[in-house]
PDB file of N, CA and C in Angstrom:
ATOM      1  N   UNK A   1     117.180  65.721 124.732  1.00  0.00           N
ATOM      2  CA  UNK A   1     116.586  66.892 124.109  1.00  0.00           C
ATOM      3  C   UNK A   1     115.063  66.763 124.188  1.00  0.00           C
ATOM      4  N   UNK A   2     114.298  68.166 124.781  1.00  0.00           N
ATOM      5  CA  UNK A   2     112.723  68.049 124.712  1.00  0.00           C
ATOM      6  C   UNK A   2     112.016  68.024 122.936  1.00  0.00           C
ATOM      7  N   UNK A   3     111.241  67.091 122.824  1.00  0.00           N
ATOM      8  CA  UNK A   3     110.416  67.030 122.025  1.00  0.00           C
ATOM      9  C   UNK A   3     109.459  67.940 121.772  1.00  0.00           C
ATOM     10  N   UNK A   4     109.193  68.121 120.679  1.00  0.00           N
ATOM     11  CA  UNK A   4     107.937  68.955 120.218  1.00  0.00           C
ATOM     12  C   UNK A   4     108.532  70.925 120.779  1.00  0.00           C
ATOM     13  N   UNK A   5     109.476  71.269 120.581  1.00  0.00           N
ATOM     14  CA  UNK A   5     109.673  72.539 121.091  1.00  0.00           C
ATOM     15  C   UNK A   5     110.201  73.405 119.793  1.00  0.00           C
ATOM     16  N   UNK A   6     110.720  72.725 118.883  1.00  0.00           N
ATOM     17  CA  UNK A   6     110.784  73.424 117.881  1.00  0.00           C
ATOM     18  C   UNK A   6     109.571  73.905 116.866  1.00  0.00           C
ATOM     19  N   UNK A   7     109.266  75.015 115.970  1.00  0.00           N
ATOM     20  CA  UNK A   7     108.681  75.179 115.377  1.00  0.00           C
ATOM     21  C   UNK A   7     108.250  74.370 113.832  1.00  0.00           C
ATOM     22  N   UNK A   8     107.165  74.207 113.443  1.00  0.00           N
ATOM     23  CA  UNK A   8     107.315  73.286 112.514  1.00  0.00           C
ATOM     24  C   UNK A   8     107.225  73.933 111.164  1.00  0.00           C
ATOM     25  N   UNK A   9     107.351  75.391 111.336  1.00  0.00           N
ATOM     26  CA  UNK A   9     106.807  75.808 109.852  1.00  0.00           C
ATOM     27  C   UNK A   9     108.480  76.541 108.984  1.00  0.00           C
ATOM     28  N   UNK A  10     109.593  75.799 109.770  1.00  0.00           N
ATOM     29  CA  UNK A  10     110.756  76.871 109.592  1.00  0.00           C
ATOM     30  C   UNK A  10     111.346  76.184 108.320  1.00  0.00           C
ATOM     31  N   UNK A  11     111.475  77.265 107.089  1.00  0.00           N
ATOM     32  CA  UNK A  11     111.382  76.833 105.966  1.00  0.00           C
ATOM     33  C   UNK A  11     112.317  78.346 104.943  1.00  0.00           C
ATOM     34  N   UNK A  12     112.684  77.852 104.027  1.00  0.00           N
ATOM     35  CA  UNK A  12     113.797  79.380 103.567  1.00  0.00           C
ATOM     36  C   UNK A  12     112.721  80.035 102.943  1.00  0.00           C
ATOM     37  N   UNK A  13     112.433  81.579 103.201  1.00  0.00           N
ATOM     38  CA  UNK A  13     111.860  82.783 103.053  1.00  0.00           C
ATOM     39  C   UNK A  13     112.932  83.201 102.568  1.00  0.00           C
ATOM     40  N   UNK A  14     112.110  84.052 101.266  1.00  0.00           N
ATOM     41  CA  UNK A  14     112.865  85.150 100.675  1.00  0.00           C
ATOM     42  C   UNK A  14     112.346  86.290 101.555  1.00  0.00           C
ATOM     43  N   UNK A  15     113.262  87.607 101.781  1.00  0.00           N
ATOM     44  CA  UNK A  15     113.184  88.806 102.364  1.00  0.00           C
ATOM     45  C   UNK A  15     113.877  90.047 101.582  1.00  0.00           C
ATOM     46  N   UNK A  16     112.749  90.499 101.018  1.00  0.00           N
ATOM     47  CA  UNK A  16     112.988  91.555  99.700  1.00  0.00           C
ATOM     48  C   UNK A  16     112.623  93.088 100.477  1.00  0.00           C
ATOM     49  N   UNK A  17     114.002  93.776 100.554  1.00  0.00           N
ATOM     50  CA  UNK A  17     114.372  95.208 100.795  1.00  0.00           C
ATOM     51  C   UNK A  17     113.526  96.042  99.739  1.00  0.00           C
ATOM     52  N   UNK A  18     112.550  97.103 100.129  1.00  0.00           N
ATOM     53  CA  UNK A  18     112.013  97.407  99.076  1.00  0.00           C
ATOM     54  C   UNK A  18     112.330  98.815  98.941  1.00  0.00           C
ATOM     55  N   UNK A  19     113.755  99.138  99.242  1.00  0.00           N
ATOM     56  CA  UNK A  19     114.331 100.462  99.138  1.00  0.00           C
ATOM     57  C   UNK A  19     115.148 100.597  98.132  1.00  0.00           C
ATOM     58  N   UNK A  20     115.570  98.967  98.117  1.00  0.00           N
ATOM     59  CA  UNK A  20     116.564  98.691  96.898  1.00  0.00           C
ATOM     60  C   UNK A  20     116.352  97.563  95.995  1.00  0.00           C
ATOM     61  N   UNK A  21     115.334  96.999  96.635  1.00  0.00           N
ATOM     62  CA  UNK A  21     114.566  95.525  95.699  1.00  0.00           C
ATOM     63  C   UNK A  21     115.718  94.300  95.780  1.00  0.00           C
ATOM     64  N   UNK A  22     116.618  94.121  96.906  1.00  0.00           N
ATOM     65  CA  UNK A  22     117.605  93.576  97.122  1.00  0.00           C
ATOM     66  C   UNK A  22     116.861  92.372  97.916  1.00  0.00           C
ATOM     67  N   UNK A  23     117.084  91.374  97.291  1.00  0.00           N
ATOM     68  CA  UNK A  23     116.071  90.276  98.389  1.00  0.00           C
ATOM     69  C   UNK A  23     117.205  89.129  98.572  1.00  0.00           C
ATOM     70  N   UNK A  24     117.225  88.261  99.283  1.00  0.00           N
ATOM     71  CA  UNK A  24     118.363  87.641 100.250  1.00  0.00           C
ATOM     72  C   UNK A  24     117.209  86.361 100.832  1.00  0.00           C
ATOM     73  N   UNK A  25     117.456  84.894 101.086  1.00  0.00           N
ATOM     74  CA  UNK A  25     117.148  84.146 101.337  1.00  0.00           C
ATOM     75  C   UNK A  25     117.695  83.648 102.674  1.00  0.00           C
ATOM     76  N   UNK A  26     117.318  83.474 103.662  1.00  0.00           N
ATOM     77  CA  UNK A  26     117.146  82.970 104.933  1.00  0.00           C
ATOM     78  C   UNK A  26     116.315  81.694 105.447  1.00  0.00           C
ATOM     79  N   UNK A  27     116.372  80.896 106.156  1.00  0.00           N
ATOM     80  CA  UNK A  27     115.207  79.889 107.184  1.00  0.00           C
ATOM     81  C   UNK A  27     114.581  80.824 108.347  1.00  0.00           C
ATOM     82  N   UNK A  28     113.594  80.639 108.590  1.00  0.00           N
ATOM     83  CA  UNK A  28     112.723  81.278 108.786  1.00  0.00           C
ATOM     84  C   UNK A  28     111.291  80.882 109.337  1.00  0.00           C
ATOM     85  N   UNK A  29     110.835  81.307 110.178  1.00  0.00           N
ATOM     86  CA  UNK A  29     109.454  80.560 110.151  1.00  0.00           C
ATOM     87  C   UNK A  29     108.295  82.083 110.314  1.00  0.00           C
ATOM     88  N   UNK A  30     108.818  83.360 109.965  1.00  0.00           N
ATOM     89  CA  UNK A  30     107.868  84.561 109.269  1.00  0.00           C
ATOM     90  C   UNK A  30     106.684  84.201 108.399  1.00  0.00           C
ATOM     91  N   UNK A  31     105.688  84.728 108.619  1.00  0.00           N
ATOM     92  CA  UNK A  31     104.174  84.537 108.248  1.00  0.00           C
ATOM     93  C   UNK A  31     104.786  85.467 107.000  1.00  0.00           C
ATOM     94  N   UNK A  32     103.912  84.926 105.646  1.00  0.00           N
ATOM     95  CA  UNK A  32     104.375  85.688 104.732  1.00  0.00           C
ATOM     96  C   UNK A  32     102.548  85.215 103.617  1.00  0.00           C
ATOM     97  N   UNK A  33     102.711  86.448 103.079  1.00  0.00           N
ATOM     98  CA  UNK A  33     101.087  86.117 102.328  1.00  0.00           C
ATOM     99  C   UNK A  33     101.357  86.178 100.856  1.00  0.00           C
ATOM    100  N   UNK A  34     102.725  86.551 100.250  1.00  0.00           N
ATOM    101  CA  UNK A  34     102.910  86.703  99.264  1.00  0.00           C
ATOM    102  C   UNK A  34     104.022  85.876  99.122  1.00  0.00           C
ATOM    103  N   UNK A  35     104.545  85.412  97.348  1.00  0.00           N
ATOM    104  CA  UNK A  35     105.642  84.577  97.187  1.00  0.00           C
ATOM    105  C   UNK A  35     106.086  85.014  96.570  1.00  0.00           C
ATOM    106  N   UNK A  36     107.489  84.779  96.204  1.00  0.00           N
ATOM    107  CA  UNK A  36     108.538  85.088  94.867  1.00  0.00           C
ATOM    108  C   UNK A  36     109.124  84.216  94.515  1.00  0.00           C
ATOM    109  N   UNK A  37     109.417  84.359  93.302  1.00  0.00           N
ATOM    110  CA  UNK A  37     110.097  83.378  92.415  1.00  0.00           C
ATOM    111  C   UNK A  37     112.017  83.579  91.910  1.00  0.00           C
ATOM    112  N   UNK A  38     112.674  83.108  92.412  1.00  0.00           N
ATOM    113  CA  UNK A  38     114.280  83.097  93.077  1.00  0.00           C
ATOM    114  C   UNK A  38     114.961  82.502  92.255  1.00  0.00           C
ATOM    115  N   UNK A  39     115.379  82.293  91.349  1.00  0.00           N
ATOM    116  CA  UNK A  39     116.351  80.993  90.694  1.00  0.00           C
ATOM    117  C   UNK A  39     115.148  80.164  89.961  1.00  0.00           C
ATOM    118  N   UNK A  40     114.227  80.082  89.705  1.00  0.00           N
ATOM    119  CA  UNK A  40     113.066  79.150  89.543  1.00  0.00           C
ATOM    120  C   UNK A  40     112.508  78.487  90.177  1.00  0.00           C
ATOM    121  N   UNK A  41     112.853  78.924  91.547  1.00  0.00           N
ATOM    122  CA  UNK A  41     112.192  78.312  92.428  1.00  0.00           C
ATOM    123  C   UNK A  41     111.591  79.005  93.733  1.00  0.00           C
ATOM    124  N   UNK A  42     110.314  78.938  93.822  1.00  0.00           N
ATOM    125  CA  UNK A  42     109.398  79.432  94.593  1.00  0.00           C
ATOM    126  C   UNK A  42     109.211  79.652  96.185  1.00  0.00           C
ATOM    127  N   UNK A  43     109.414  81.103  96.705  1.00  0.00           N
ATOM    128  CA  UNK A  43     109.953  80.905  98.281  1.00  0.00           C
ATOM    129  C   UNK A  43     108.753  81.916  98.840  1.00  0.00           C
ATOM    130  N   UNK A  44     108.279  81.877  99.955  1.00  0.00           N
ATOM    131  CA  UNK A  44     107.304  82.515 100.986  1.00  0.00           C
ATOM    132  C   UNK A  44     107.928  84.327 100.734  1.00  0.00           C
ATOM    133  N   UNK A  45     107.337  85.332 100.699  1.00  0.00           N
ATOM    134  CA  UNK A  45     108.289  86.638 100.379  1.00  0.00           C
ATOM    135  C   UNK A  45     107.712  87.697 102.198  1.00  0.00           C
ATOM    136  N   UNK A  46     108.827  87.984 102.387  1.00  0.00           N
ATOM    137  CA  UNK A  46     108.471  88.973 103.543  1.00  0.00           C
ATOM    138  C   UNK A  46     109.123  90.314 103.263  1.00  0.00           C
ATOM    139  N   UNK A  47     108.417  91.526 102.738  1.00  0.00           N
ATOM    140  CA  UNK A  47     108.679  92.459 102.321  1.00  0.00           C
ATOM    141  C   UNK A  47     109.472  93.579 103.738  1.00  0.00           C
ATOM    142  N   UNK A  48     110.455  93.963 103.653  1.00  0.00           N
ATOM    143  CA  UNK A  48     111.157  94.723 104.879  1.00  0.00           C
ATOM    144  C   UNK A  48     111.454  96.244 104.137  1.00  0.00           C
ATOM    145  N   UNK A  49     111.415  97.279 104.666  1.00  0.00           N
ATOM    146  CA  UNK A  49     111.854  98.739 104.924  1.00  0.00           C
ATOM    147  C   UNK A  49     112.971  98.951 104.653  1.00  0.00           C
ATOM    148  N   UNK A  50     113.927  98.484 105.228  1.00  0.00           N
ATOM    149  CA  UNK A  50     115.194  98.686 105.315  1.00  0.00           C
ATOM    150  C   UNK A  50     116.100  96.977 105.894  1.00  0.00           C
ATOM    151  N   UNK A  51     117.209  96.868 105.393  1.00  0.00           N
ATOM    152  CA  UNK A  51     117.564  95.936 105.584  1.00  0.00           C
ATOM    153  C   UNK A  51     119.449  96.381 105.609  1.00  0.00           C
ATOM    154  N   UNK A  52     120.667  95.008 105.613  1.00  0.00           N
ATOM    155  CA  UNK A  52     121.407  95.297 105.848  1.00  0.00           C
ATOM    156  C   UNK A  52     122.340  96.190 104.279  1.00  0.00           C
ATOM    157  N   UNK A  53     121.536  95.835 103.489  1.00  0.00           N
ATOM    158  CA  UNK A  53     122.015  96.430 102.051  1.00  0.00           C
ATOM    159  C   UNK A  53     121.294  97.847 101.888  1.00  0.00           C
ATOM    160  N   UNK A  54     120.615  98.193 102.787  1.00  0.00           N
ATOM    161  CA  UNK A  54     119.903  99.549 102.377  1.00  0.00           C
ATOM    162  C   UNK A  54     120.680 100.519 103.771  1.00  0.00           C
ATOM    163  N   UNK A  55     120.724 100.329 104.908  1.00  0.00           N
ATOM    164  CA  UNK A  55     120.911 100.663 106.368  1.00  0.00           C
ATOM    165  C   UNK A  55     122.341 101.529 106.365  1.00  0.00           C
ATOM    166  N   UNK A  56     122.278 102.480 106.532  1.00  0.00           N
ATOM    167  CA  UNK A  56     123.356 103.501 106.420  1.00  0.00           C
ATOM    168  C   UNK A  56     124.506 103.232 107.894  1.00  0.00           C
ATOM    169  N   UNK A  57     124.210 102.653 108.674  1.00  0.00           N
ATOM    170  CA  UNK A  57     125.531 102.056 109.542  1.00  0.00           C
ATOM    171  C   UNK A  57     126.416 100.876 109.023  1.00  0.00           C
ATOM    172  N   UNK A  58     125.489 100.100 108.279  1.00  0.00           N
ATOM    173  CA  UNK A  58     125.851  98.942 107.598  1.00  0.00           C
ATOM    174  C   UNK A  58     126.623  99.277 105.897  1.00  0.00           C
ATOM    175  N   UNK A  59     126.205 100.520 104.822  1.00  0.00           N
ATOM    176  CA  UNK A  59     126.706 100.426 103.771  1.00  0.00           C
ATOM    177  C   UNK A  59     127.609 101.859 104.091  1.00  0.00           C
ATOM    178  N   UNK A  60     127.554 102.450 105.113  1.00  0.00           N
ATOM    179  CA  UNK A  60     128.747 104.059 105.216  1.00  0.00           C
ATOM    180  C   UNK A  60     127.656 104.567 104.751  1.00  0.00           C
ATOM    181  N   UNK A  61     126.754 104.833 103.708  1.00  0.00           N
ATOM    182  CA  UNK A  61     126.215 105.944 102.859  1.00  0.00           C
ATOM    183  C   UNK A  61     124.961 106.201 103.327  1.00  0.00           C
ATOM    184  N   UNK A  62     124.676 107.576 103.651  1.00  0.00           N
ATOM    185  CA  UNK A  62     123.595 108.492 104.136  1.00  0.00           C
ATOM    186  C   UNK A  62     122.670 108.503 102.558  1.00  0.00           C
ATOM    187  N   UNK A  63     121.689 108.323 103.147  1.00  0.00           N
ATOM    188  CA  UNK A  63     120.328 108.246 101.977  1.00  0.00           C
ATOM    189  C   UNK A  63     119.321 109.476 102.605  1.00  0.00           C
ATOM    190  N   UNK A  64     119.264 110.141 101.442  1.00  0.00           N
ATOM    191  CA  UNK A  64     118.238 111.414 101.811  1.00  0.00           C
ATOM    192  C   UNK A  64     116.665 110.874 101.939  1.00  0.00           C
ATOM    193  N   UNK A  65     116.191 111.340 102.834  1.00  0.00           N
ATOM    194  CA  UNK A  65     114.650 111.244 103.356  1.00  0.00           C
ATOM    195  C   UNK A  65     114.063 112.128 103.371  1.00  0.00           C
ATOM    196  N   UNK A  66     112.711 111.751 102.790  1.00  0.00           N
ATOM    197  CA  UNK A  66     111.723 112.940 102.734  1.00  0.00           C
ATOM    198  C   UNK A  66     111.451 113.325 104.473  1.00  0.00           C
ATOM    199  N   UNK A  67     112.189 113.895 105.122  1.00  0.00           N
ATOM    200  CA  UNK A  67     111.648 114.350 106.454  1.00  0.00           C
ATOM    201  C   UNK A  67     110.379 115.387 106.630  1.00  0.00           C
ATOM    202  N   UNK A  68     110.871 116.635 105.464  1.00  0.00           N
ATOM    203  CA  UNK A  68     109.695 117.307 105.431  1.00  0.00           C
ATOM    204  C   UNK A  68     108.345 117.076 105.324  1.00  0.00           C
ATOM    205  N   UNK A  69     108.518 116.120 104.233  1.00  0.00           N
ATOM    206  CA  UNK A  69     106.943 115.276 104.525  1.00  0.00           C
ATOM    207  C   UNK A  69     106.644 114.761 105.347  1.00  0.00           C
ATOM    208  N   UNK A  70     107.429 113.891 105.858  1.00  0.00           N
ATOM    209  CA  UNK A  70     107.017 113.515 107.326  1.00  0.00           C
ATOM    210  C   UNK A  70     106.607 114.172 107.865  1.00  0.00           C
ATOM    211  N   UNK A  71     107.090 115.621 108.621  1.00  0.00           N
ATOM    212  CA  UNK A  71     106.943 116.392 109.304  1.00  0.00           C
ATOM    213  C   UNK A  71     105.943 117.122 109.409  1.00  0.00           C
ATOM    214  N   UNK A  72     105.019 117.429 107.728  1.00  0.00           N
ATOM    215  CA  UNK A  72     103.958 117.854 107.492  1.00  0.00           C
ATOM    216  C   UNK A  72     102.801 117.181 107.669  1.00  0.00           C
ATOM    217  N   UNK A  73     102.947 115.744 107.344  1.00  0.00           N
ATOM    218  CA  UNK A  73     102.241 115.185 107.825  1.00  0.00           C
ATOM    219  C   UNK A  73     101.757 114.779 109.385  1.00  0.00           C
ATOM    220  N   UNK A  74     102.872 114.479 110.042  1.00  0.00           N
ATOM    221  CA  UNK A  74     102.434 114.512 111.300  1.00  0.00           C
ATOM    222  C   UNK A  74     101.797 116.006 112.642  1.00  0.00           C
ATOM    223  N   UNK A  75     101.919 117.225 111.498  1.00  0.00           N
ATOM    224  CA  UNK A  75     101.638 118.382 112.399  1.00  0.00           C
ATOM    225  C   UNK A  75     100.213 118.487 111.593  1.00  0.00           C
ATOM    226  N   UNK A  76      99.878 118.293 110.104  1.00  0.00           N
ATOM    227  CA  UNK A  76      98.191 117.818 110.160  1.00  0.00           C
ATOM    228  C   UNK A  76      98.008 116.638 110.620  1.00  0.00           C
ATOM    229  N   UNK A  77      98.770 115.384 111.277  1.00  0.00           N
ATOM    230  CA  UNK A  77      97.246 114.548 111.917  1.00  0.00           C
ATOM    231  C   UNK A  77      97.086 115.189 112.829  1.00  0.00           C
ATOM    232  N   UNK A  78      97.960 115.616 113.758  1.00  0.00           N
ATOM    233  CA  UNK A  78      97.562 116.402 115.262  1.00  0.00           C
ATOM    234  C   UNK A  78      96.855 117.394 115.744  1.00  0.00           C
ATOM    235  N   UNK A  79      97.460 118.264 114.187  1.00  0.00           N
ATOM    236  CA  UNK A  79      97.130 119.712 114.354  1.00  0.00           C
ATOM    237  C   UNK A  79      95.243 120.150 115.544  1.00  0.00           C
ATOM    238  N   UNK A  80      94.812 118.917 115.285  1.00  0.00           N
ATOM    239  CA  UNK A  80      92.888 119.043 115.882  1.00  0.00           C
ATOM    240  C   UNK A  80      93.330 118.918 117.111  1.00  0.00           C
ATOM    241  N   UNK A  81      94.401 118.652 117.640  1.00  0.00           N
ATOM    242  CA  UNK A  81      94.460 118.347 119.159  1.00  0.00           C
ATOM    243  C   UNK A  81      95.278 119.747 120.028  1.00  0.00           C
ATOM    244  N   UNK A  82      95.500 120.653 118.852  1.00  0.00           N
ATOM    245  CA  UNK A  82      96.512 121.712 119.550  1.00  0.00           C
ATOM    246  C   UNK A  82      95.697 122.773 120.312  1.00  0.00           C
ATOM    247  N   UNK A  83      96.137 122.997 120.916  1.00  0.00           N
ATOM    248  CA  UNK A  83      95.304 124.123 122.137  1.00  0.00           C
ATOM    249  C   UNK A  83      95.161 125.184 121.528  1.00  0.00           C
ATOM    250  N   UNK A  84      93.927 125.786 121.463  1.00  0.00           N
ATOM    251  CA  UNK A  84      93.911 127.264 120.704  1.00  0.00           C
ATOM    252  C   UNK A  84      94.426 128.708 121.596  1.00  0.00           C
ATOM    253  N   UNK A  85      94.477 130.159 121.546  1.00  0.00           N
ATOM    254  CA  UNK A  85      94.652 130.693 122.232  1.00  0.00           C
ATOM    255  C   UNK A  85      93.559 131.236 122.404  1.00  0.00           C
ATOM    256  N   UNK A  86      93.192 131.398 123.697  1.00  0.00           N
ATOM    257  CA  UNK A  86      91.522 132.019 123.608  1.00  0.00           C
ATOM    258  C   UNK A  86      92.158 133.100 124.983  1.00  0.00           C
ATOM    259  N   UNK A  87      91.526 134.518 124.206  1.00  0.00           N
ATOM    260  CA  UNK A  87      91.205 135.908 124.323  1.00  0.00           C
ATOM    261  C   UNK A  87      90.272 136.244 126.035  1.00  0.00           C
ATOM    262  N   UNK A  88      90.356 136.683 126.968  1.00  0.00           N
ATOM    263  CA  UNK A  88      89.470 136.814 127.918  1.00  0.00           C
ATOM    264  C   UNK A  88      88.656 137.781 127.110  1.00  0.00           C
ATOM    265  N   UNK A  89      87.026 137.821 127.203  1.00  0.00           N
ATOM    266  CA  UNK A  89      86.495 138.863 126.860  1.00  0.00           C
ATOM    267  C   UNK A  89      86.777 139.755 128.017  1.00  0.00           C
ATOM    268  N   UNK A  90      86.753 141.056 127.844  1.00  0.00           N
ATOM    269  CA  UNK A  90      86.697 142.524 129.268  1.00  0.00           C
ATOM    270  C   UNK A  90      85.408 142.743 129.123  1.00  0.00           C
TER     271      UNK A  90
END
């Protein structure tokens, strides 16, 4: 077996779902800047979106999303880039 190829920082991270605040412990070697406290005992925290307890292929259940907002939002960032209609003068 080659030496020195494994990582040295791989260590159990907590990974806290923040859709459902469902956090789950793994090994890991994820850069993490914040910590949590688990059982009384202190683990690296990597905050995720969605995970397998939130993920609607994974629990059957459809979760409503603000799409509209989305949607509003992304037609004002753009909106400065949309082509105007400009008039020939006669």
């Amino acid at each position: 077996m080659r030496k020195d190829i494994h990582p040295e920082n791989y260590r159990l991270v907590a990974f806290k779902d923040m859709s459902n605040d469902d956090v789950f412990l793994t090994k890991s070697t994820a850069e993490a800047k914040e910590t949590i406290e688990v059982d009384g005992v202190e683990y690296p925290l990597v905050k995720l979106e969605i995970s397998r307890t939130s993920h609607p292929y994974y629990t059957g259940k459809t979760k409503l999303v603000d799409t509209a907002g989305r949607i509003d939002k992304f037609k004002n960032k753009y909106k400065k880039f949309k082509k105007e209609d400009t008039k020939e003068a006669e």
